[in-house]
C-alpha atoms as a PDB file:
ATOM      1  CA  UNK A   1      -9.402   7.582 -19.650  1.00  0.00           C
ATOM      2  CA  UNK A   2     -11.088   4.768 -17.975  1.00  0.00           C
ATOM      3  CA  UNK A   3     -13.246   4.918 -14.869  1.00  0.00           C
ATOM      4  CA  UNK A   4     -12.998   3.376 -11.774  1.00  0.00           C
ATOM      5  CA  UNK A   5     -16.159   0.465 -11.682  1.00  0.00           C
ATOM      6  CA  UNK A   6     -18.839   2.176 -10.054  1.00  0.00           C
ATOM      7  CA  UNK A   7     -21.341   0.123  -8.386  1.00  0.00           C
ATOM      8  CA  UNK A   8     -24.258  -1.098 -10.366  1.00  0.00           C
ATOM      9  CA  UNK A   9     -27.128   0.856  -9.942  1.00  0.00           C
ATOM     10  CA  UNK A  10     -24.986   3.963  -9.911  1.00  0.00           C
ATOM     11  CA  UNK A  11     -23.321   2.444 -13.440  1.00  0.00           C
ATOM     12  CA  UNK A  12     -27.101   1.741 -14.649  1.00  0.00           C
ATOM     13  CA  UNK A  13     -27.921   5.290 -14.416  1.00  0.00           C
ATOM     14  CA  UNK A  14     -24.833   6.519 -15.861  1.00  0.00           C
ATOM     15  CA  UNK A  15     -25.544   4.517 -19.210  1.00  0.00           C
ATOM     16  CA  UNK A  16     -29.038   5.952 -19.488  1.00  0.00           C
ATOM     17  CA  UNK A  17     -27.732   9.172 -19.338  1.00  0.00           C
ATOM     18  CA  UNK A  18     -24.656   8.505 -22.183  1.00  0.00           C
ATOM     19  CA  UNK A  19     -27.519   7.049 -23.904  1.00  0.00           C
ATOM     20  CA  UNK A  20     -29.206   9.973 -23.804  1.00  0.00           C
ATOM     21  CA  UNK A  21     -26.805  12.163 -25.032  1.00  0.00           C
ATOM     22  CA  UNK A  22     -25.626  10.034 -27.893  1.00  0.00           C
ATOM     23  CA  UNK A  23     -27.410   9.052 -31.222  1.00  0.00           C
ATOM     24  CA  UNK A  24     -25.544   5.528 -30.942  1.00  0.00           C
ATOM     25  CA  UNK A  25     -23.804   4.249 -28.588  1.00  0.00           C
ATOM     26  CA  UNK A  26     -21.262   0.613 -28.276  1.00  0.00           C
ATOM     27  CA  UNK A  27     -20.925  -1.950 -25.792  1.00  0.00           C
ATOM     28  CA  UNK A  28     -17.359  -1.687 -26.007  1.00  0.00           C
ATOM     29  CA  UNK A  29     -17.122   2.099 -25.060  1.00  0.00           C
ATOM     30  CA  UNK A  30     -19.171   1.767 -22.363  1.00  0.00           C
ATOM     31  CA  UNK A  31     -17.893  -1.234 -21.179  1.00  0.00           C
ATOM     32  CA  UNK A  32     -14.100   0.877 -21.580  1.00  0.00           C
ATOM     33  CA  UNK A  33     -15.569   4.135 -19.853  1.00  0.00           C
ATOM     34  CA  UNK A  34     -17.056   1.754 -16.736  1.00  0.00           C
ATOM     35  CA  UNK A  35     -14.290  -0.317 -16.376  1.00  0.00           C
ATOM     36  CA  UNK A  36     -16.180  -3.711 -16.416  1.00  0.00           C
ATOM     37  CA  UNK A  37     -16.453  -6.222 -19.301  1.00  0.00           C
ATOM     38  CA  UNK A  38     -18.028  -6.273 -22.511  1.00  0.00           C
ATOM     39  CA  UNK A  39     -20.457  -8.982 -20.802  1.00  0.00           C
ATOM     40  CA  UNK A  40     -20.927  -7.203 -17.772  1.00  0.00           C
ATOM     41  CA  UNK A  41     -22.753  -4.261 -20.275  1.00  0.00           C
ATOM     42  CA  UNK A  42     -24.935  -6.828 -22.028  1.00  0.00           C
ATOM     43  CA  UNK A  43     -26.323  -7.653 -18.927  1.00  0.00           C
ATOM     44  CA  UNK A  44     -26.913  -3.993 -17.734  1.00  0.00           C
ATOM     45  CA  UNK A  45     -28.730  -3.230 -21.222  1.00  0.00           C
ATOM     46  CA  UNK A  46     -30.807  -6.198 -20.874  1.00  0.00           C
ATOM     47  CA  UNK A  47     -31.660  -5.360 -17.338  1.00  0.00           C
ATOM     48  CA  UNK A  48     -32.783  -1.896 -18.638  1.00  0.00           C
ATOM     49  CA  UNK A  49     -34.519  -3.178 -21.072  1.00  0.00           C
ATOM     50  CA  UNK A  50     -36.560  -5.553 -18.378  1.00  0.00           C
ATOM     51  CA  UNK A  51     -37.417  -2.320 -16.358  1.00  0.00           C
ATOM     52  CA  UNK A  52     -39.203  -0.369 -19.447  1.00  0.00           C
ATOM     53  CA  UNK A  53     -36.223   1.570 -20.935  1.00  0.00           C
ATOM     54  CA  UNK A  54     -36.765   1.230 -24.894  1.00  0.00           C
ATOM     55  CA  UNK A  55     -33.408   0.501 -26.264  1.00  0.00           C
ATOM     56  CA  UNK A  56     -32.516  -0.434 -29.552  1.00  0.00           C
ATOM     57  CA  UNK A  57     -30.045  -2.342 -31.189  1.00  0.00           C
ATOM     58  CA  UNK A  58     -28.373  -2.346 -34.139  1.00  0.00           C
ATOM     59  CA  UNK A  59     -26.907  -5.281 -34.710  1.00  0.00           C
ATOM     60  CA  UNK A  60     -23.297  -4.329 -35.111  1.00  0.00           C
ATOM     61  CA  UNK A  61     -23.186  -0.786 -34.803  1.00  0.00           C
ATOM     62  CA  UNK A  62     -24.420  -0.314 -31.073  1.00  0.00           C
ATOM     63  CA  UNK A  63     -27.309   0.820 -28.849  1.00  0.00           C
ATOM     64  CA  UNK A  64     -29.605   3.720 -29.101  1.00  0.00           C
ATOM     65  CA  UNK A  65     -32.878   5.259 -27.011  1.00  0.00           C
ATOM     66  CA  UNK A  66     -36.432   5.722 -28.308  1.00  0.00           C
ATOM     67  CA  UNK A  67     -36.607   8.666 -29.764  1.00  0.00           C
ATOM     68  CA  UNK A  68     -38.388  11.391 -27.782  1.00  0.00           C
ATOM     69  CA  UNK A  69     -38.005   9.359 -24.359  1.00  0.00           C
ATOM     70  CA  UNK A  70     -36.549  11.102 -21.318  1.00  0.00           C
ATOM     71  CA  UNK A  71     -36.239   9.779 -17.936  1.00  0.00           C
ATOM     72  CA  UNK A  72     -38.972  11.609 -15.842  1.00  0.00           C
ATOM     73  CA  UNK A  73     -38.153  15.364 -14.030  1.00  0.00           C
ATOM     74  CA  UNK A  74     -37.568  14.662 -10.040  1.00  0.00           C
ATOM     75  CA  UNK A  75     -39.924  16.923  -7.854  1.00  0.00           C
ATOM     76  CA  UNK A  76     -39.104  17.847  -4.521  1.00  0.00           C
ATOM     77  CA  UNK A  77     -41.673  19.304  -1.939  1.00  0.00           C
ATOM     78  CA  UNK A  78     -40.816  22.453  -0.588  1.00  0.00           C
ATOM     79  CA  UNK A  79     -39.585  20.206   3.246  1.00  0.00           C
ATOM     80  CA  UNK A  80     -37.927  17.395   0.995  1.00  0.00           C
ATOM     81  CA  UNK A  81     -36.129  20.626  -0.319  1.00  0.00           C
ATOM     82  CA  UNK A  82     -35.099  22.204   3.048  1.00  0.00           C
ATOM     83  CA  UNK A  83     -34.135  18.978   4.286  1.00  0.00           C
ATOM     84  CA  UNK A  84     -31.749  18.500   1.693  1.00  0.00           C
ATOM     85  CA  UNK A  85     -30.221  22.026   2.273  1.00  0.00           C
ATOM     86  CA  UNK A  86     -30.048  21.658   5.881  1.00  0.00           C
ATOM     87  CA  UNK A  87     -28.057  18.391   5.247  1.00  0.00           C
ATOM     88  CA  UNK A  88     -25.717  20.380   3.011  1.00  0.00           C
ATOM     89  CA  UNK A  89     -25.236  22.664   6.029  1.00  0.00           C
ATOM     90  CA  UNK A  90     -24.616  19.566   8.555  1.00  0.00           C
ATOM     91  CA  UNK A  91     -22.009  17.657   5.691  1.00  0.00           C
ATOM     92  CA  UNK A  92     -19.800  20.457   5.013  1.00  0.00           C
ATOM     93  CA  UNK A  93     -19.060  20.212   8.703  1.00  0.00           C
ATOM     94  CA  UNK A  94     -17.471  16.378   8.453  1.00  0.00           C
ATOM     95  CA  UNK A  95     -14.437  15.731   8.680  1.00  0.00           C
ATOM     96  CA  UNK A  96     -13.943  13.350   5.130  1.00  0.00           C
ATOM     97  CA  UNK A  97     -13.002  15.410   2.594  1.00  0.00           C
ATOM     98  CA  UNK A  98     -14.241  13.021  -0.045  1.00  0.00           C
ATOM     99  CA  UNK A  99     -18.105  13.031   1.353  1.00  0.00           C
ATOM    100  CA  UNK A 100     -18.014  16.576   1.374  1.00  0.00           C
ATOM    101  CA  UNK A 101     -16.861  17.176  -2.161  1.00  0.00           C
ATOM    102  CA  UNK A 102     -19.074  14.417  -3.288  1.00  0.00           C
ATOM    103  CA  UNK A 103     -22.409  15.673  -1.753  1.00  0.00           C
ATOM    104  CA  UNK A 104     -21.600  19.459  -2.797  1.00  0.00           C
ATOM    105  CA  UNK A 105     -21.594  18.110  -6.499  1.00  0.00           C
ATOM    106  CA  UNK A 106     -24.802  16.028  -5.975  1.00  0.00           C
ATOM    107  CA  UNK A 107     -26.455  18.411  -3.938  1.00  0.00           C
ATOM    108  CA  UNK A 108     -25.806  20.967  -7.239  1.00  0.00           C
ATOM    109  CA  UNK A 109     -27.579  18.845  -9.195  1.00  0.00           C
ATOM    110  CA  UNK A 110     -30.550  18.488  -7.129  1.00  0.00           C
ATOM    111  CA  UNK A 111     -30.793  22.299  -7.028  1.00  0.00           C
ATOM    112  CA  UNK A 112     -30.533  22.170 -10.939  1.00  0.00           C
ATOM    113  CA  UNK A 113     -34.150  20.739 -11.298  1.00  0.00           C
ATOM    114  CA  UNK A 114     -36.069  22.537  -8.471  1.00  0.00           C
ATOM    115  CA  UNK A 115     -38.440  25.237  -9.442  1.00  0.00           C
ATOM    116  CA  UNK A 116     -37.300  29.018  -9.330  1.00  0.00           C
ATOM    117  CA  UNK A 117     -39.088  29.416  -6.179  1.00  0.00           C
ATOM    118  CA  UNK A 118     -37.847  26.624  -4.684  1.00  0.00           C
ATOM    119  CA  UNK A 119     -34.016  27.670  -5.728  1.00  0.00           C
ATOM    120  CA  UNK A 120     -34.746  31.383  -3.892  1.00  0.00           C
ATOM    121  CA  UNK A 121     -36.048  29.567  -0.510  1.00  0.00           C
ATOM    122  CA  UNK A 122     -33.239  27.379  -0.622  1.00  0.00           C
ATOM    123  CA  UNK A 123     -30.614  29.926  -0.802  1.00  0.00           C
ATOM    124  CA  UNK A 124     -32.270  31.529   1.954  1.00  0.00           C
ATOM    125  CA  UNK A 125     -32.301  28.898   4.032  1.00  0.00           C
ATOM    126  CA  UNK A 126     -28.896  27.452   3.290  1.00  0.00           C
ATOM    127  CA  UNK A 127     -27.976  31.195   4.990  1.00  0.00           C
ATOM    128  CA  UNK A 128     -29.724  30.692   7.602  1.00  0.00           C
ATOM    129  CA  UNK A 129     -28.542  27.571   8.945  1.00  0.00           C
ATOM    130  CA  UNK A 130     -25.682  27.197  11.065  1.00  0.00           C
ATOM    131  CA  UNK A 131     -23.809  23.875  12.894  1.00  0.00           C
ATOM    132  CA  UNK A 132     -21.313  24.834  15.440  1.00  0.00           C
ATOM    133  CA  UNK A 133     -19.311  21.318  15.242  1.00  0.00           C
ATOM    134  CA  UNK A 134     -15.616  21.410  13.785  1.00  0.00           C
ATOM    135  CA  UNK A 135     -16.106  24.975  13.523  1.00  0.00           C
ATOM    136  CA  UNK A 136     -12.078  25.016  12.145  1.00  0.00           C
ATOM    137  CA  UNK A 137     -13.166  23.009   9.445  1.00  0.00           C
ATOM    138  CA  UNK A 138     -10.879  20.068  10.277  1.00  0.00           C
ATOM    139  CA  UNK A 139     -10.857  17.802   7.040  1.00  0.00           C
ATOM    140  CA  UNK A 140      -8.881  14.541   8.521  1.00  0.00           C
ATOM    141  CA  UNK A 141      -9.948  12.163   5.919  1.00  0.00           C
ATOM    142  CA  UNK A 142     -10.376  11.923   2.546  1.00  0.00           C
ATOM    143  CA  UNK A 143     -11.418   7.531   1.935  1.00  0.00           C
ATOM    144  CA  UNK A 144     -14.707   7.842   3.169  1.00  0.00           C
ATOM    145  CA  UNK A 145     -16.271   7.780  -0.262  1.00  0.00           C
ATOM    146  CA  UNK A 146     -13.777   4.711  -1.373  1.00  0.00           C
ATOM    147  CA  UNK A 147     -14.669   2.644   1.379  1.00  0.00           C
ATOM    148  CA  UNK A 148     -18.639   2.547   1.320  1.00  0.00           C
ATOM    149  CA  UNK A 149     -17.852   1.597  -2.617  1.00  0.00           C
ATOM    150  CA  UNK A 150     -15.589  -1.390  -1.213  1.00  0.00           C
ATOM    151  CA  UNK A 151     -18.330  -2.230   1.569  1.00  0.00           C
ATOM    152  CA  UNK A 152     -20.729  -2.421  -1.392  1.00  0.00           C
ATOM    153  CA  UNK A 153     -18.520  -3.904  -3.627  1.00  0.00           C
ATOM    154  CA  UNK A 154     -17.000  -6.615  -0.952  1.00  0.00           C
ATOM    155  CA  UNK A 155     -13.433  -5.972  -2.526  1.00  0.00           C
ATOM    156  CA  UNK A 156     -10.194  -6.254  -0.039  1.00  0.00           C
ATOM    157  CA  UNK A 157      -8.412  -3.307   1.092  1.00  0.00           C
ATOM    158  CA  UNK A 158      -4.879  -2.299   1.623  1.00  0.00           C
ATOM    159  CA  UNK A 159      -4.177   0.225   4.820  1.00  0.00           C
ATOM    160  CA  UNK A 160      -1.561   1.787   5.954  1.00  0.00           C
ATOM    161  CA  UNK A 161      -2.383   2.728  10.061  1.00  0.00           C
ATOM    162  CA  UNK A 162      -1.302   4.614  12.439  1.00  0.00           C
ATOM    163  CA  UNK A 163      -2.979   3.605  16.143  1.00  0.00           C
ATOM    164  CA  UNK A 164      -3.242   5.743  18.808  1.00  0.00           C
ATOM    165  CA  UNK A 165      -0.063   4.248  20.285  1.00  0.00           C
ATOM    166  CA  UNK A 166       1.663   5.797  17.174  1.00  0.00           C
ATOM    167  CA  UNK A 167       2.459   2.515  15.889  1.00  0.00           C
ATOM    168  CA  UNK A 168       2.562   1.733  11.868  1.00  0.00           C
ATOM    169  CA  UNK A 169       1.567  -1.264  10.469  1.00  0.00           C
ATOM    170  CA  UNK A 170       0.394  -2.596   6.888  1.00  0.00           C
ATOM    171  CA  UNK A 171      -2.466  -5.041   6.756  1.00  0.00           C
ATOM    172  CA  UNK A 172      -5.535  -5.974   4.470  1.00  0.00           C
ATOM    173  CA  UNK A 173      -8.923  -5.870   5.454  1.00  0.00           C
ATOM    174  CA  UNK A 174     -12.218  -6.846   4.946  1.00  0.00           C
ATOM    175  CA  UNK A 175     -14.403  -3.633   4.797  1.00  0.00           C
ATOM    176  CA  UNK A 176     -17.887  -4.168   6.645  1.00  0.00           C
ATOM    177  CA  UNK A 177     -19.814  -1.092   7.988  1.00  0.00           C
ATOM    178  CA  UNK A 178     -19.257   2.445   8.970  1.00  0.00           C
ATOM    179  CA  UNK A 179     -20.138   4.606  12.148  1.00  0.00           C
ATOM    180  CA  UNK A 180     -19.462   7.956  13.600  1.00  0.00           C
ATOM    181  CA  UNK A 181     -18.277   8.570  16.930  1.00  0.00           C
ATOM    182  CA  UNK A 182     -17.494  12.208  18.146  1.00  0.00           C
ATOM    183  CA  UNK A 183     -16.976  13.690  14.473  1.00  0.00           C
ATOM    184  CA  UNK A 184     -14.555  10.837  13.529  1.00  0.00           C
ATOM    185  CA  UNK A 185     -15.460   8.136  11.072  1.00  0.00           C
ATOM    186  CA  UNK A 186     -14.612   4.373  11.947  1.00  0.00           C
ATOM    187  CA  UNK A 187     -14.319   1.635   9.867  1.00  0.00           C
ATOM    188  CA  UNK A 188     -15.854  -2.085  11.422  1.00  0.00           C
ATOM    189  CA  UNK A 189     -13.308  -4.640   9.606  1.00  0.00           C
ATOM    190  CA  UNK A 190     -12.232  -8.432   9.475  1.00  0.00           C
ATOM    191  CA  UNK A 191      -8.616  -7.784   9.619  1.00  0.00           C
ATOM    192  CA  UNK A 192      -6.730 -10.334   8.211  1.00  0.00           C
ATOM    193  CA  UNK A 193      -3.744 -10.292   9.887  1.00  0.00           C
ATOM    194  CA  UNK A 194      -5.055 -10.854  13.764  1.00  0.00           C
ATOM    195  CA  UNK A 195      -8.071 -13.025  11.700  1.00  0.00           C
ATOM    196  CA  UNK A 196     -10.876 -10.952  13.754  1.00  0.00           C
ATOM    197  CA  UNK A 197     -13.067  -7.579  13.992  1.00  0.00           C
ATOM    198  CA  UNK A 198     -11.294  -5.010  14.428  1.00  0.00           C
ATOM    199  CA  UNK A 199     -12.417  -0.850  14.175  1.00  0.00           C
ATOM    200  CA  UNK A 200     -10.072   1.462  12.343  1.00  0.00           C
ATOM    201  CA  UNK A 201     -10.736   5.215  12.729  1.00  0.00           C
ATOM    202  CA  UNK A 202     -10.384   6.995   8.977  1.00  0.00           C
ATOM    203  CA  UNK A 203      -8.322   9.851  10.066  1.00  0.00           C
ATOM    204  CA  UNK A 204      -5.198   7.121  11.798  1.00  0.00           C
ATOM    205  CA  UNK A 205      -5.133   5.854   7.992  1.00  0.00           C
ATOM    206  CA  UNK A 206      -2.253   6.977   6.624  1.00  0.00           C
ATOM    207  CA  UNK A 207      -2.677   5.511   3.205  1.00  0.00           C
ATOM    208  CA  UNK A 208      -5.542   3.173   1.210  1.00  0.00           C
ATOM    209  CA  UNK A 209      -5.494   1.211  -1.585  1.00  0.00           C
ATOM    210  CA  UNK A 210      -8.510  -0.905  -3.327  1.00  0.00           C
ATOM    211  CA  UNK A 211      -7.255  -4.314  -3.976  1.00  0.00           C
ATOM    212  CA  UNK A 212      -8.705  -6.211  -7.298  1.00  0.00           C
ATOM    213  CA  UNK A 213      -9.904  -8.937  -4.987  1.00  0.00           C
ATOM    214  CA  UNK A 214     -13.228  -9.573  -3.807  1.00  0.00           C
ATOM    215  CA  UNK A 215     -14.438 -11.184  -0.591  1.00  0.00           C
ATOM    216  CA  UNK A 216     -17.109 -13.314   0.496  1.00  0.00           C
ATOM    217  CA  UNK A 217     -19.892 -10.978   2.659  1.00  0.00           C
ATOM    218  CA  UNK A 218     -20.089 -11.503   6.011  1.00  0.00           C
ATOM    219  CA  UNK A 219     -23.288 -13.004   7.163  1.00  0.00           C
ATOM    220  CA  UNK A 220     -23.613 -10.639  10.210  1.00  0.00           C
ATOM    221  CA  UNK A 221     -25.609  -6.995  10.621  1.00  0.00           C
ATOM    222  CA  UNK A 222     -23.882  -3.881  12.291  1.00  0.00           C
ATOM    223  CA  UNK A 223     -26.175  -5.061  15.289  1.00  0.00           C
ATOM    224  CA  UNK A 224     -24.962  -8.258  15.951  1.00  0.00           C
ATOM    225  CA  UNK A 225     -21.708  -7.090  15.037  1.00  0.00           C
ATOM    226  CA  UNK A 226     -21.838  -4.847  18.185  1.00  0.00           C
ATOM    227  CA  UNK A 227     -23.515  -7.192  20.383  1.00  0.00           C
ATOM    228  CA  UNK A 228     -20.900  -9.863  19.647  1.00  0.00           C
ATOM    229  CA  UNK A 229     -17.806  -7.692  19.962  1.00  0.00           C
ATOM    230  CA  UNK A 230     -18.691  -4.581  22.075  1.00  0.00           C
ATOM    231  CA  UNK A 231     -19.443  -6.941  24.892  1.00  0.00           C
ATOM    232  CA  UNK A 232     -15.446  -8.556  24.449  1.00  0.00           C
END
């Protein structure tokens, strides 16, 4: 089953790591298991290649690694450690389902590669820690994780919203940047049907849908967006 295109430098890593677990290793399957084009891959080997990954290749049987070559163990310090587990503590608390889920899976394989001592200190401290906000565990979202891939990715997207006013309406929008207010997510987007800004809050969006269309990136940071637009 195909994947949904990741964005690049999270698809770079990705092929290291099939590389690594495979003998040999075609263009076309990864190119099939990352959802981009055959082309797309030759560019990503040859951009590994550039930064000191030795890859070989076979000429019409596929790619392989050096023999013997791993990528390099990550360290933590003992605070880089306990900063990441107080994190944990903090994220669980959100309120998008789809950050939580995806920093509980990262965050287990970070603990994976710390030392034994490490791994008992963290587990102590991860007890230890408490955060008193959405103490019901409120999960009102769950497209957190899909829209910073479209923000990064500049591709359109479909919504389904329900304002405040409880009215519904359908319109396509230009994803841009991303702040929290009060526990709740919003979304800063060009909305194309009143051709402007506008902010969407995450947990009003009844539905979302990634659209195979790309847009051209807005030539504008989050602080001019809210010195231009705050002020209206």
């Amino acid at each position: 089953m195909e994947e949904k295109e990741k964005p690049r430098l999270s698809r770079l890593t990705s092929i290291i790591t099939q590389l690594q677990s495979r003998r040999l290793i075609t263009a076309r399957y990864l190119a099939e298991k990352h959802g981009v084009s055959i082309r797309t891959i030759y560019r990503d080997i040859r951009t590994l290649e550039q930064s000191g990954i030795p890859i070989f290749t076979e000429e019409g049987k596929g790619y392989s690694l050096l023999e013997g070559y791993q990528l390099p163990p990550v360290s933590f310090t003992e605070n880089e450690a306990n900063s990441l587990i107080t994190a944990e503590q903090l994220i669980k608390k959100n309120k998008d389902l789809s950050f939580i889920e995806n920093y509980s899976n990262a965050i287990i394989k970070i603990k994976s590669v710390l030392k034994q001592s490490q791994k008992e200190k963290v587990e102590l401290l991860g007890d230890r820690i408490y955060f008193r906000e959405n103490i019901e565990a409120d999960h009102s979202s769950n497209y957190l994780m899909t829209i910073q891939s479209a923000i990064t990715n500049f591709q359109l997207l479909d919504i389904k919203y329900l304002s405040l006013a409880n009215q519904l309406s359908e319109r396509q929008i230009e994803p841009f940047a991303l702040y929290s207010s009060k526990g709740n997510w919003l979304l800063i987007a060009f909305c194309k049907l009143r051709h402007e800004f506008r902010s969407f809050r995450i947990d009003l969006i009844q539905n979302l849908s990634t659209l195979n269309e790309t847009f051209t990136p807005h030539d504008m940071t989050i602080s001019q967006y809210f010195e231009l637009y705050i002020k209206k």
